[in-house]
C-alpha atoms as a PDB file:
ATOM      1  CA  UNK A   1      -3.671 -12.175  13.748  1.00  0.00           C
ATOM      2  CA  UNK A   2      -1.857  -9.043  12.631  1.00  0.00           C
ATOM      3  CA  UNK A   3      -2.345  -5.894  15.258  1.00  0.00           C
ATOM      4  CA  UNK A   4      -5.450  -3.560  14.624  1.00  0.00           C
ATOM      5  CA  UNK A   5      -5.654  -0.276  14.293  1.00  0.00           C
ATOM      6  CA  UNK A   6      -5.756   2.137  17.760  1.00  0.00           C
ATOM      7  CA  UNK A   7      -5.273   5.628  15.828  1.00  0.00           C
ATOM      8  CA  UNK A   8      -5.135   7.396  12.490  1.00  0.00           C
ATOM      9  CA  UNK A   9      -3.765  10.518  11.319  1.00  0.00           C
ATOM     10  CA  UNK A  10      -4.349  11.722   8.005  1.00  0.00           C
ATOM     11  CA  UNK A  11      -1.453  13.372   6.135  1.00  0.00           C
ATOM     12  CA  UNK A  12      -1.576  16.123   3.306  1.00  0.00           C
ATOM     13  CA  UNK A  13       0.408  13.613   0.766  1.00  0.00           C
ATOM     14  CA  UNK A  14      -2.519  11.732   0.669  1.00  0.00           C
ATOM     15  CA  UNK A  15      -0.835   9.282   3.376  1.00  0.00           C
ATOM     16  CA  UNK A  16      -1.891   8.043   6.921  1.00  0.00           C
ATOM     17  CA  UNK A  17       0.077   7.660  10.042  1.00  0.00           C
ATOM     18  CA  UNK A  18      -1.658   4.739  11.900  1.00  0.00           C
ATOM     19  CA  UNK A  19      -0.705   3.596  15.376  1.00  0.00           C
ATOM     20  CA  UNK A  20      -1.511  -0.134  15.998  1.00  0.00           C
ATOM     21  CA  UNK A  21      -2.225  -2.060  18.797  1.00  0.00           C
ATOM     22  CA  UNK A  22       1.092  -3.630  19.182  1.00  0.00           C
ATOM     23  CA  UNK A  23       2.160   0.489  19.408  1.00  0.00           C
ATOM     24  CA  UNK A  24       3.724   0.446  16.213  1.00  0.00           C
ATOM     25  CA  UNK A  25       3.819   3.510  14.062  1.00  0.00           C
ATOM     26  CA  UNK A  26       3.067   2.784  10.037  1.00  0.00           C
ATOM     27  CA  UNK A  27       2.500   5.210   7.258  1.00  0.00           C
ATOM     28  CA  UNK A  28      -0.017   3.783   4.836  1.00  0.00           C
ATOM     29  CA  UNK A  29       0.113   4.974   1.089  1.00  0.00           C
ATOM     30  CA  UNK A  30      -3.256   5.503   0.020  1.00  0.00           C
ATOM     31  CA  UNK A  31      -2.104   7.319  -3.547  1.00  0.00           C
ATOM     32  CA  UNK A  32      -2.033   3.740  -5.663  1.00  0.00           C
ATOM     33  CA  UNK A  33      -6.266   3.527  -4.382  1.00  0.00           C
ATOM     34  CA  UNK A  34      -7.004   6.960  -5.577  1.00  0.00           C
ATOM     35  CA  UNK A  35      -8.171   5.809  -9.459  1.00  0.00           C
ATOM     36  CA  UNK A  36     -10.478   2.805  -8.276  1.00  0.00           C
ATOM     37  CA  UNK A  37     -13.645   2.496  -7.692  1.00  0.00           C
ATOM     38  CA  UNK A  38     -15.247   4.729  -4.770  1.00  0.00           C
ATOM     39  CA  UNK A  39     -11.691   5.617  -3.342  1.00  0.00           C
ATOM     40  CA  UNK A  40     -11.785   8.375  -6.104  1.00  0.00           C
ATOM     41  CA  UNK A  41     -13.697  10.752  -3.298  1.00  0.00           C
ATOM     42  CA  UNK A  42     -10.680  10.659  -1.802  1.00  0.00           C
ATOM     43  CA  UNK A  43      -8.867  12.971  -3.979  1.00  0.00           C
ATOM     44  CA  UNK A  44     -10.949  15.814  -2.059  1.00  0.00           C
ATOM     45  CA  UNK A  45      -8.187  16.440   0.386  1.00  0.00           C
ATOM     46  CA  UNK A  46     -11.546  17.625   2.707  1.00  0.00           C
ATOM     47  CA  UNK A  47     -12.910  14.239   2.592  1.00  0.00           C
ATOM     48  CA  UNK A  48      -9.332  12.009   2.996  1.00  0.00           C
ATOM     49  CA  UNK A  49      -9.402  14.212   5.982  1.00  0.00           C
ATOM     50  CA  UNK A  50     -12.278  12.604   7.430  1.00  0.00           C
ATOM     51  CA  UNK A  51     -10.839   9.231   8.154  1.00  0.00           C
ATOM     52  CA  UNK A  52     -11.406   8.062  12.013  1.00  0.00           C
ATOM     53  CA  UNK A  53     -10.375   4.487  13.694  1.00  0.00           C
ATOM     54  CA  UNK A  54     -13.514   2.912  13.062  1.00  0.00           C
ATOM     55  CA  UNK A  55     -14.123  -1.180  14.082  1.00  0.00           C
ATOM     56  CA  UNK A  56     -10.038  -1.782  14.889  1.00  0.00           C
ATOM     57  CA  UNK A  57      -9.702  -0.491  11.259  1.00  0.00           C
ATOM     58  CA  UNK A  58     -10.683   2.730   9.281  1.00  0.00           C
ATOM     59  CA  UNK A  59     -13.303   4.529   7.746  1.00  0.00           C
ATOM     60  CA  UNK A  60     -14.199   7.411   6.132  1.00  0.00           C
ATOM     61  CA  UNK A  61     -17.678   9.354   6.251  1.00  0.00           C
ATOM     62  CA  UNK A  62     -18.559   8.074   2.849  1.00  0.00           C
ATOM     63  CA  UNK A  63     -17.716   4.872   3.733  1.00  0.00           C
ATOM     64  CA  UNK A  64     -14.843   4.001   2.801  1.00  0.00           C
ATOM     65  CA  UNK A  65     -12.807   1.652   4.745  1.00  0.00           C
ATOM     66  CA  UNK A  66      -9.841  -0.695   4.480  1.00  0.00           C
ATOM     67  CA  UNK A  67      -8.853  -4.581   6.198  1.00  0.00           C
ATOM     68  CA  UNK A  68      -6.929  -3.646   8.842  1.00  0.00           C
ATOM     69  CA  UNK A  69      -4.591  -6.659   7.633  1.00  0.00           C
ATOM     70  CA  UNK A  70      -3.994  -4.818   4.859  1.00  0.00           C
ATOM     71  CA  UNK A  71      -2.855  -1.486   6.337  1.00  0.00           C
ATOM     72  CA  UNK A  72      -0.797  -3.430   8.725  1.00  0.00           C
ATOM     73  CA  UNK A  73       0.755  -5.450   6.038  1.00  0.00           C
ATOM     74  CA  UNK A  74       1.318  -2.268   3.178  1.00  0.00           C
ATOM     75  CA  UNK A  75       2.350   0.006   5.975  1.00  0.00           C
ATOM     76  CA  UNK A  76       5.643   1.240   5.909  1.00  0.00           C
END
């Protein structure tokens, strides 16, 4: 099982810094979601501010969330 997520940190590129539960620090692209689907909110830099560590993932108030394999896996 790949580590979960223990903190986020939105950035103003449209980017999050994520701390994991292993400590590791990732940054997580979210441009390439941006055109798809209800991910297009996001473009309101006022929403992509909202995200919080939400069930050892993410989440947004809207609703939008991620796996948290994924953001460990596409984090760089």
């Amino acid at each position: 099982m790949n580590p979960r997520v223990k903190n986020v940190i939105p950035n103003n590129n449209y980017t999050l810094t994520i701390t994991f539960s292993n400590n590791e620090v990732k940054v997580f692209d979210v441009k390439p979601y941006l055109e798809i689907g209800i991910f297009k909110e996001l473009k309101d830099l006022s929403l992509f501010n909202s995200v919080k560590p939400f069930l050892n993932s993410i989440q947004w108030i809207n609703g939008q969330d991620f796996c948290p394999d994924t953001l460990y896996l596409e984090s760089k």
